[in-house]
PDB file of N, CA and C in Angstrom:
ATOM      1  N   UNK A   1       0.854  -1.176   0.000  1.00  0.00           N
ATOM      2  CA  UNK A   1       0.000   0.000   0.000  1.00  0.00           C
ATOM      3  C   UNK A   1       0.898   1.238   0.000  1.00  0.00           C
ATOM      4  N   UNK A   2       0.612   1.882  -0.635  1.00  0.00           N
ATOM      5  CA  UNK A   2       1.375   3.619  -0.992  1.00  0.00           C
ATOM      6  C   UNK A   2       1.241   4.419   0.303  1.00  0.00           C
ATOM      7  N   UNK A   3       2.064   4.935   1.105  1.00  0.00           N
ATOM      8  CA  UNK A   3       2.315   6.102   1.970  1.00  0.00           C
ATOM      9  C   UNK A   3       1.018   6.441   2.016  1.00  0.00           C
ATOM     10  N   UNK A   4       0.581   7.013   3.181  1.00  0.00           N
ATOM     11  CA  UNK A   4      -0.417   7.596   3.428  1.00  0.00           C
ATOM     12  C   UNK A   4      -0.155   9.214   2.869  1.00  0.00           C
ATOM     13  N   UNK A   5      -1.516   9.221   2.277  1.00  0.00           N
ATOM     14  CA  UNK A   5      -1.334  10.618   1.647  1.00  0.00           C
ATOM     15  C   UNK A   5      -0.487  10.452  -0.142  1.00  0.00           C
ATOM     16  N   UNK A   6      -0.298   9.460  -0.107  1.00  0.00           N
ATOM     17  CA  UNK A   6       0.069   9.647  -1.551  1.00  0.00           C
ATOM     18  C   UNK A   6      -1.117   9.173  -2.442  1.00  0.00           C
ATOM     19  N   UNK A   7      -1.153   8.904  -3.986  1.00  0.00           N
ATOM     20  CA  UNK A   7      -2.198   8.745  -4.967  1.00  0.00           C
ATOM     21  C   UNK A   7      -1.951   7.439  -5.564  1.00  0.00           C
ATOM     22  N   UNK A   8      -2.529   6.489  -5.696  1.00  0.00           N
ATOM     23  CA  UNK A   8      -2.046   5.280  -6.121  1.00  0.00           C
ATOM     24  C   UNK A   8      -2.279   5.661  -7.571  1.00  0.00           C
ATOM     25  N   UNK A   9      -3.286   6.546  -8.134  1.00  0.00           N
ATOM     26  CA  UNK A   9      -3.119   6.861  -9.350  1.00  0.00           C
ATOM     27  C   UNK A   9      -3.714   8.277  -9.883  1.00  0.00           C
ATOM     28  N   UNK A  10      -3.231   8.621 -10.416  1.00  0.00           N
ATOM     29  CA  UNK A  10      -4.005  10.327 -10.802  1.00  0.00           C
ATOM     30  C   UNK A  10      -4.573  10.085 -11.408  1.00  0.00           C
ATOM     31  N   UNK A  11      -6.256  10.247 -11.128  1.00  0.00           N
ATOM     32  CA  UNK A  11      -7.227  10.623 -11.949  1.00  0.00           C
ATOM     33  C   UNK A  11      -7.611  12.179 -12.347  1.00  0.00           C
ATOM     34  N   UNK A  12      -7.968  11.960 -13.390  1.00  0.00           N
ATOM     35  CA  UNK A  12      -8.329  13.264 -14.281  1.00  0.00           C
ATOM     36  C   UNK A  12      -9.486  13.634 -14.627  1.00  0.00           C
ATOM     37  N   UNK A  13     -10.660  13.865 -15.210  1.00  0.00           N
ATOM     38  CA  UNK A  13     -11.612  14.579 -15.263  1.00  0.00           C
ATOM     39  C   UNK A  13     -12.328  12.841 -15.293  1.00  0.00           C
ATOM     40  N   UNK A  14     -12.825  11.934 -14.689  1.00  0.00           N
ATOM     41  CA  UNK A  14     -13.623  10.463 -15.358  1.00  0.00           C
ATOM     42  C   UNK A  14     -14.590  10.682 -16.618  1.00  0.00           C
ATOM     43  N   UNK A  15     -15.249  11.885 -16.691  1.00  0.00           N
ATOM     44  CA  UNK A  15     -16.361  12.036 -18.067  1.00  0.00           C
ATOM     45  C   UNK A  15     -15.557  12.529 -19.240  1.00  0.00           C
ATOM     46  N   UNK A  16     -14.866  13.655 -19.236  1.00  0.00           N
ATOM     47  CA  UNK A  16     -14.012  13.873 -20.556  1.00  0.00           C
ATOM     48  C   UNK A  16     -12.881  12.577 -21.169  1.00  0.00           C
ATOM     49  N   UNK A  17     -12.682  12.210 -19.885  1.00  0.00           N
ATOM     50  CA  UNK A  17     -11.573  10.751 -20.334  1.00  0.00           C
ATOM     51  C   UNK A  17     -12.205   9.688 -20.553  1.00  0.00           C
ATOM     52  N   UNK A  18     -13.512   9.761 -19.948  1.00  0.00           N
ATOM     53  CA  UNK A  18     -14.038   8.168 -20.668  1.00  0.00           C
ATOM     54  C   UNK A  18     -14.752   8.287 -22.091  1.00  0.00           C
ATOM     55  N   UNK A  19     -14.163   7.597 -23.103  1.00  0.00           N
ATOM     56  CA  UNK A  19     -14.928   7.910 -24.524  1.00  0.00           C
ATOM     57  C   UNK A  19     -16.290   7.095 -24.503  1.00  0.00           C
ATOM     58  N   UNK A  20     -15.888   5.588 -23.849  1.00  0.00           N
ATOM     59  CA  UNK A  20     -17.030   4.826 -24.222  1.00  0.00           C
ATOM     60  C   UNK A  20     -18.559   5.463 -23.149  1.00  0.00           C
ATOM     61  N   UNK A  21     -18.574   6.064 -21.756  1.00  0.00           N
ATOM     62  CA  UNK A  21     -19.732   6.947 -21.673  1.00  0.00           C
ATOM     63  C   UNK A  21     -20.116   7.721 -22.486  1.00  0.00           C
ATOM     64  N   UNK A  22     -18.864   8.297 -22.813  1.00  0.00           N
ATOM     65  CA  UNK A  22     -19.514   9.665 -24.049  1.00  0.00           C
ATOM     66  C   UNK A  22     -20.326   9.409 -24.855  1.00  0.00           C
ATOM     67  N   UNK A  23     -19.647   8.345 -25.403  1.00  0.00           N
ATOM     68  CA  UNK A  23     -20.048   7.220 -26.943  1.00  0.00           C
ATOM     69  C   UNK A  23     -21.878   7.335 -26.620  1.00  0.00           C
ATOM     70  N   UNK A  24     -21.482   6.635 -25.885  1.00  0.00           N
ATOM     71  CA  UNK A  24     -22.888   5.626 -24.874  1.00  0.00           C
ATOM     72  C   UNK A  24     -24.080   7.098 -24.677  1.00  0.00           C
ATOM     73  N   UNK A  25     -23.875   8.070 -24.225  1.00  0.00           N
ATOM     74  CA  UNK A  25     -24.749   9.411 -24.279  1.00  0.00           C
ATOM     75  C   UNK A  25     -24.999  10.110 -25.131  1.00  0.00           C
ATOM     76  N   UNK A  26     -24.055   9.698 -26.233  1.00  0.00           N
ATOM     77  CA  UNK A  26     -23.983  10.491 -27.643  1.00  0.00           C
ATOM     78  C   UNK A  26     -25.415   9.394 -28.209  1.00  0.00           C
ATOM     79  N   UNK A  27     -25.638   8.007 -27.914  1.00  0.00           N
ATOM     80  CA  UNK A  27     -26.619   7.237 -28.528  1.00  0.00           C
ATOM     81  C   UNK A  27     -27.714   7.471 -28.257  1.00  0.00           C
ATOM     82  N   UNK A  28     -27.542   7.363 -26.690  1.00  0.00           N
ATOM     83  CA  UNK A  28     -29.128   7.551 -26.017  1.00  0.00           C
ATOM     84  C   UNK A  28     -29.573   8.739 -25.412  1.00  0.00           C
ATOM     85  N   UNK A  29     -28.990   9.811 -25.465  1.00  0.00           N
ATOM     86  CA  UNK A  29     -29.492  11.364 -25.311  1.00  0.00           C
ATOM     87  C   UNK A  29     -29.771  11.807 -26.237  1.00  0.00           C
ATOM     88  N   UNK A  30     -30.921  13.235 -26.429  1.00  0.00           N
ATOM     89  CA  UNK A  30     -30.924  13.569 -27.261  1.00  0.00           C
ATOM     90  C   UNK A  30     -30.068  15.098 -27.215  1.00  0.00           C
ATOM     91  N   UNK A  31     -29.100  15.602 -28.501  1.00  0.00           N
ATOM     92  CA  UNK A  31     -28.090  16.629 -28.432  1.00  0.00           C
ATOM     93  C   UNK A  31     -28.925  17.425 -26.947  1.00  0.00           C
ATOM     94  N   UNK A  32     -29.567  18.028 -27.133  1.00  0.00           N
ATOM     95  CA  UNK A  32     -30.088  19.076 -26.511  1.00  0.00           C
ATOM     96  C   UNK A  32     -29.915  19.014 -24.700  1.00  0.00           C
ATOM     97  N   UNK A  33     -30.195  17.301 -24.542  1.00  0.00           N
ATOM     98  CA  UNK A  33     -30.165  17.017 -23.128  1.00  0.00           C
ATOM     99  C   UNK A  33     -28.212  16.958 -22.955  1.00  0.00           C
ATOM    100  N   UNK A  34     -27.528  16.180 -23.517  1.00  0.00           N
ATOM    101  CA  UNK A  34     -26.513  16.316 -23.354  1.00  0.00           C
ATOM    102  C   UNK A  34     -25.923  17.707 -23.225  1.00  0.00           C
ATOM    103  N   UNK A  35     -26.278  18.590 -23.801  1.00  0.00           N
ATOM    104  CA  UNK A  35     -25.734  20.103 -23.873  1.00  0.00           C
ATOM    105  C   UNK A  35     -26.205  20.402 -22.556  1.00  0.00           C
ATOM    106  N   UNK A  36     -27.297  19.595 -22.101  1.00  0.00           N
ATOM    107  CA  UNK A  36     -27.642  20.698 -20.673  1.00  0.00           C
ATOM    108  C   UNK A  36     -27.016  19.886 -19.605  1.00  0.00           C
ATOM    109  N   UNK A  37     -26.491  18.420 -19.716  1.00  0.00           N
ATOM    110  CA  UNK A  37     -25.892  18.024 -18.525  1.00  0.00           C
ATOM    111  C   UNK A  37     -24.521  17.948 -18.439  1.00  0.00           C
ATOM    112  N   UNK A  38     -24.209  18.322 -19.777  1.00  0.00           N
ATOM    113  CA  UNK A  38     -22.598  18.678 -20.125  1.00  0.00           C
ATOM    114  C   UNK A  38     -21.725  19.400 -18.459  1.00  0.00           C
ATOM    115  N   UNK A  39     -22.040  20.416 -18.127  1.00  0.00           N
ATOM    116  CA  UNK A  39     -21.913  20.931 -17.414  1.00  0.00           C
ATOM    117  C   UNK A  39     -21.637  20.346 -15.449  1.00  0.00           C
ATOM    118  N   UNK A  40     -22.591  19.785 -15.438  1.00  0.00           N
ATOM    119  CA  UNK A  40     -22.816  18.866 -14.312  1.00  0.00           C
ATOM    120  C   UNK A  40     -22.078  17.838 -14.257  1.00  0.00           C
ATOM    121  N   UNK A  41     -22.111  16.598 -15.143  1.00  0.00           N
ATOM    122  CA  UNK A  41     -21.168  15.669 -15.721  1.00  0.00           C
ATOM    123  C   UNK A  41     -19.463  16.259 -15.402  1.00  0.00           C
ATOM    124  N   UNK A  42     -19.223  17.184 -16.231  1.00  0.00           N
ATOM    125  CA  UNK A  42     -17.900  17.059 -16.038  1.00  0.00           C
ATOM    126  C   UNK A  42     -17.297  17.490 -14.520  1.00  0.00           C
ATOM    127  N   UNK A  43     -18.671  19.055 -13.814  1.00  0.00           N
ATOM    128  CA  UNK A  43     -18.098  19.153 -12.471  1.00  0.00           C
ATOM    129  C   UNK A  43     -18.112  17.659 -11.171  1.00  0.00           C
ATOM    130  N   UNK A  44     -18.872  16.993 -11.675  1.00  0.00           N
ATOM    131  CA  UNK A  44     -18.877  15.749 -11.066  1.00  0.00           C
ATOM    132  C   UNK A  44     -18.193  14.827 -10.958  1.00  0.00           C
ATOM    133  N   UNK A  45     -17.382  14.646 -12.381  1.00  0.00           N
ATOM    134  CA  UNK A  45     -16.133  13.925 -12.673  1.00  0.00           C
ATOM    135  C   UNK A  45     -15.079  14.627 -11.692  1.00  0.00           C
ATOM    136  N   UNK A  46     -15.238  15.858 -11.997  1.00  0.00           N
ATOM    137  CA  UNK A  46     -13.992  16.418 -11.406  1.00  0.00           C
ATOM    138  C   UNK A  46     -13.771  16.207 -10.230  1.00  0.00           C
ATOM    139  N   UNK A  47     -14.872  16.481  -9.520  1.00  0.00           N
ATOM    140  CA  UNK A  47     -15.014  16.034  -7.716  1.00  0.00           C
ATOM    141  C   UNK A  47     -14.801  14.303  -7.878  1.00  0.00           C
ATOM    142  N   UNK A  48     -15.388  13.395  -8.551  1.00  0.00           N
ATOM    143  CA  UNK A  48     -14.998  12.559  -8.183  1.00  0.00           C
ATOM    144  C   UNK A  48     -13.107  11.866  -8.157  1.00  0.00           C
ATOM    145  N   UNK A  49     -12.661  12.544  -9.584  1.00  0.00           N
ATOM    146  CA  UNK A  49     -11.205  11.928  -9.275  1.00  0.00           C
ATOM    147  C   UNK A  49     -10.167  12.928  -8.477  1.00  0.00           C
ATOM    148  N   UNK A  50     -10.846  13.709  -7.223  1.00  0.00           N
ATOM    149  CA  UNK A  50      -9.975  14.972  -6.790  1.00  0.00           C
ATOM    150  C   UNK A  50     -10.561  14.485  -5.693  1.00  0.00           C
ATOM    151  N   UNK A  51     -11.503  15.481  -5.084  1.00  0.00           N
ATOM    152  CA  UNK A  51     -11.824  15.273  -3.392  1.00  0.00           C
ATOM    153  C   UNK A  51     -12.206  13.884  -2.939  1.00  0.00           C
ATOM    154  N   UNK A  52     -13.503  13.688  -4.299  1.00  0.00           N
ATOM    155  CA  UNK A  52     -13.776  12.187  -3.461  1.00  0.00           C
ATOM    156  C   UNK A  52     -12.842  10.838  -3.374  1.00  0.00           C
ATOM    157  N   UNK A  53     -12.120  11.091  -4.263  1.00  0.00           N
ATOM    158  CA  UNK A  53     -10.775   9.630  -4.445  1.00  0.00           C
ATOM    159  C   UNK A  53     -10.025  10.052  -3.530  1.00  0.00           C
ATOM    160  N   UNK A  54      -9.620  11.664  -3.034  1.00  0.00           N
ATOM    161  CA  UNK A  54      -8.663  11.423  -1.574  1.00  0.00           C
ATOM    162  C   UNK A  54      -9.190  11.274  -0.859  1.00  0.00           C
ATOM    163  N   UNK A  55     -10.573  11.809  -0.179  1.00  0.00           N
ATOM    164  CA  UNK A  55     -11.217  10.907   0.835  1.00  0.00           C
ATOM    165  C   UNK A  55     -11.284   9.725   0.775  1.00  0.00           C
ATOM    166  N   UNK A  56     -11.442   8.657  -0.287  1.00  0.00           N
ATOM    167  CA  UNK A  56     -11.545   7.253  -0.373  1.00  0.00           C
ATOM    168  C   UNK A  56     -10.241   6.891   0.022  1.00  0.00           C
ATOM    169  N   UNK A  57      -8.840   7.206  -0.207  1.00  0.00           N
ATOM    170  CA  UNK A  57      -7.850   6.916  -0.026  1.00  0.00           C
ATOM    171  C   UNK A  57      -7.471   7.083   1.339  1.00  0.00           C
ATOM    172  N   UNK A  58      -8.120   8.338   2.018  1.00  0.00           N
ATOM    173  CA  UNK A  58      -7.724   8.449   3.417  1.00  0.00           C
ATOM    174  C   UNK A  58      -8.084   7.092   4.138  1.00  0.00           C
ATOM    175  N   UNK A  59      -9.427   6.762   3.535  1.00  0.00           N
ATOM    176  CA  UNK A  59     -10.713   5.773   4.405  1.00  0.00           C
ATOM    177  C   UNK A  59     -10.280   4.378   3.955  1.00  0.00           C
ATOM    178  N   UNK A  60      -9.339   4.077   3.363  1.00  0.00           N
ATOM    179  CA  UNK A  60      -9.207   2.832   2.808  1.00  0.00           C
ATOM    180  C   UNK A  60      -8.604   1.753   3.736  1.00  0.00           C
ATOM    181  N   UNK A  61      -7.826   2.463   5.295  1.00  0.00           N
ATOM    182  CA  UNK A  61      -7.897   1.307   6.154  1.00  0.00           C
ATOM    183  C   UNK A  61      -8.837   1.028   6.569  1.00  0.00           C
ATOM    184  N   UNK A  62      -9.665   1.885   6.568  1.00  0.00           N
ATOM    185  CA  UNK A  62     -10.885   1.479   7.499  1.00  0.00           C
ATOM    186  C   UNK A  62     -11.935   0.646   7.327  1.00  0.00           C
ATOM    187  N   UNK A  63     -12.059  -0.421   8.518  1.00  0.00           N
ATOM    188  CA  UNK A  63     -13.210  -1.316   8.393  1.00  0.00           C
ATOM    189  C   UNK A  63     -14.440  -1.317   8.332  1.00  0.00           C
ATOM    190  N   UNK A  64     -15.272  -1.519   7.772  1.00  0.00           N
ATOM    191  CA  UNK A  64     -16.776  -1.828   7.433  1.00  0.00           C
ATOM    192  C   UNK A  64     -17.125  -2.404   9.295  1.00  0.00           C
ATOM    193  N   UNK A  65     -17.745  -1.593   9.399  1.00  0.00           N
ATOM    194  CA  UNK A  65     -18.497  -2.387  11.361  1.00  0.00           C
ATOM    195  C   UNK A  65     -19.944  -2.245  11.081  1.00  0.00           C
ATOM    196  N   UNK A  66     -21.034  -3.466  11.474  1.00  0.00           N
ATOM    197  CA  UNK A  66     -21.791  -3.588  11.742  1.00  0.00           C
ATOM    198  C   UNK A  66     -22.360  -2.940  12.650  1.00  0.00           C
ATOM    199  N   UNK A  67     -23.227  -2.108  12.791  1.00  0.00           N
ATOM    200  CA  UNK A  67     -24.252  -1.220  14.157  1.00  0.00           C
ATOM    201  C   UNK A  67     -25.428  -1.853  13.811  1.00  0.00           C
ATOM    202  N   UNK A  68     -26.170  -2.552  15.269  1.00  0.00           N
ATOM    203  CA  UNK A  68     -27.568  -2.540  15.151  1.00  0.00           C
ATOM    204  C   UNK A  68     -28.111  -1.851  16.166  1.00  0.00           C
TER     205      UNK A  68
END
């Protein structure tokens, strides 16, 4: 396991870098809807391979515990 605090891998925007979603929204959207979630999509990507992957990385010793 990599140093705490380091990146096991740099992620970059997940929606601009993945072609085959794109592909895949380019089929089943119509232009108009894609133009309007364009926006959302990519700020979402962005949070996901930035804040939320270092929080996941912080949390990655941590165990799953049962509460009832």
């Amino acid at each position: 396991m990599p140093p705490k605090g380091s990146k096991i891998a740099r992620l970059e925007n997940q929606f601009t870098d993945d072609r085959v979603l794109r592909g895949y929204l380019e089929r089943v959207l119509p232009p108009d809807v894609r133009t309007d979630i364009r926006p959302e999509m990519e700020a979402l990507s962005r949070l996901a391979g930035d804040e939320l992957y270092d929080l996941q990385l912080a949390d990655r010793t941590s165990r799953p515990e049962l509460t009832q």
